[in-house]
Protein backbone atom coordinates (compact mmCIF):
# COMPACT_ATOMS: atom_id res chain seq x y z
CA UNK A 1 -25.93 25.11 -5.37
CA UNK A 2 -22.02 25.70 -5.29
CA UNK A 3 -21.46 24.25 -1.51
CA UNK A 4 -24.20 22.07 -0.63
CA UNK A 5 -21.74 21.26 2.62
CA UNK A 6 -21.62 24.73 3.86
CA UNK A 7 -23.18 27.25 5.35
CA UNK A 8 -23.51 30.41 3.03
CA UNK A 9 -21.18 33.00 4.73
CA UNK A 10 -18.85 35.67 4.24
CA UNK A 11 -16.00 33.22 5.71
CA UNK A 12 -17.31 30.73 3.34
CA UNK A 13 -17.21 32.78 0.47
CA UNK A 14 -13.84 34.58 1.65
CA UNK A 15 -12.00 31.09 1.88
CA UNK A 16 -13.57 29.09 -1.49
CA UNK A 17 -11.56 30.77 -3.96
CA UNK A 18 -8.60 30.86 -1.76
CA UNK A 19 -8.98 26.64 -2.30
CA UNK A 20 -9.35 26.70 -5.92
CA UNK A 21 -6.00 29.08 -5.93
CA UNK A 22 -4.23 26.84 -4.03
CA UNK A 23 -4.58 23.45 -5.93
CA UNK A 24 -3.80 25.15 -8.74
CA UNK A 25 -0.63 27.12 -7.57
CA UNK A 26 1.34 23.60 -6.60
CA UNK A 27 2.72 21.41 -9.93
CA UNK A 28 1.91 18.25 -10.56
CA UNK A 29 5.73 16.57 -9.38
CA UNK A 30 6.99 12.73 -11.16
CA UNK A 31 9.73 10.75 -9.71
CA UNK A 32 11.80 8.95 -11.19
CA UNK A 33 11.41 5.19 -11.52
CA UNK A 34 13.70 3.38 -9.34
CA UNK A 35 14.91 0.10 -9.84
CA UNK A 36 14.60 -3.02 -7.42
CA UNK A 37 16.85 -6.11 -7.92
CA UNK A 38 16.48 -8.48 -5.29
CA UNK A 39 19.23 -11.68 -5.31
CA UNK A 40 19.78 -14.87 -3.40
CA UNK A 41 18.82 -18.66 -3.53
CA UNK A 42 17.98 -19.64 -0.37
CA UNK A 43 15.83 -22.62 -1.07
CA UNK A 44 18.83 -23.56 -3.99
CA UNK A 45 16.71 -26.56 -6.07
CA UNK A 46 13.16 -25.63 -4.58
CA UNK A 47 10.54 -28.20 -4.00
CA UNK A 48 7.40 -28.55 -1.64
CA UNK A 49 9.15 -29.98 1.60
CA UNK A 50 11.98 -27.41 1.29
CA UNK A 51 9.67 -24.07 0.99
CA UNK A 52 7.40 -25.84 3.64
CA UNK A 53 10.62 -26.07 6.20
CA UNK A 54 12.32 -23.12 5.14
CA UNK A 55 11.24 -19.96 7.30
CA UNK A 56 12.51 -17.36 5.20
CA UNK A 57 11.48 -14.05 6.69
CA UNK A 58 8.06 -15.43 8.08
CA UNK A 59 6.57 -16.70 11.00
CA UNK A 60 6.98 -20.62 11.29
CA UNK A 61 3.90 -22.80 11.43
CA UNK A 62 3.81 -26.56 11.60
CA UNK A 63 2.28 -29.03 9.26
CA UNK A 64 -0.76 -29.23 11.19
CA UNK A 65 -1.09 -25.75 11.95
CA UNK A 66 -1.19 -25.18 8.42
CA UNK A 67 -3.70 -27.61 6.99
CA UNK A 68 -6.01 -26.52 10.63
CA UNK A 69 -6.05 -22.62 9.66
CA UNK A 70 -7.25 -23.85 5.84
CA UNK A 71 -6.56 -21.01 3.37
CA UNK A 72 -5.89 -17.69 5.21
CA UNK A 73 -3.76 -15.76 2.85
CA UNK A 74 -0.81 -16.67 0.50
């Protein structure tokens, strides 16, 4: 059975090897790696009260808030 998903037509045989053509016809394309440097020291001499005040790029929660929700994601 070469297309269980199909019904056996003319269309259906017409078009198949049109498909197989096609993936083969485009090359396989590689980028090139990029490279990703991030900088900065926002929290300078980190330590557990400073990254829990410091809002960074996130939404700010509360103490509370936080030990309420238990682990969600990190």
């Amino acid at each position: 059975m070469l297309l269980p998903h199909f019904k056996k037509s003319v269309l259906t045989l017409c078009l198949f090897p049109s498909i197989l053509y096609a993936a083969d016809t485009y090359p396989t394309v590689t980028l090139n790696p990029i490279t990703v440097q991030a900088e900065g020291n926002w929290l300078d001499e980190a330590n557990a009260q400073k990254v829990l005040n410091h809002a960074g790029a996130r939404t700010v929660i509360q103490r509370d808030e936080l030990i309420n929700r238990g682990v969600t994601s990190v």
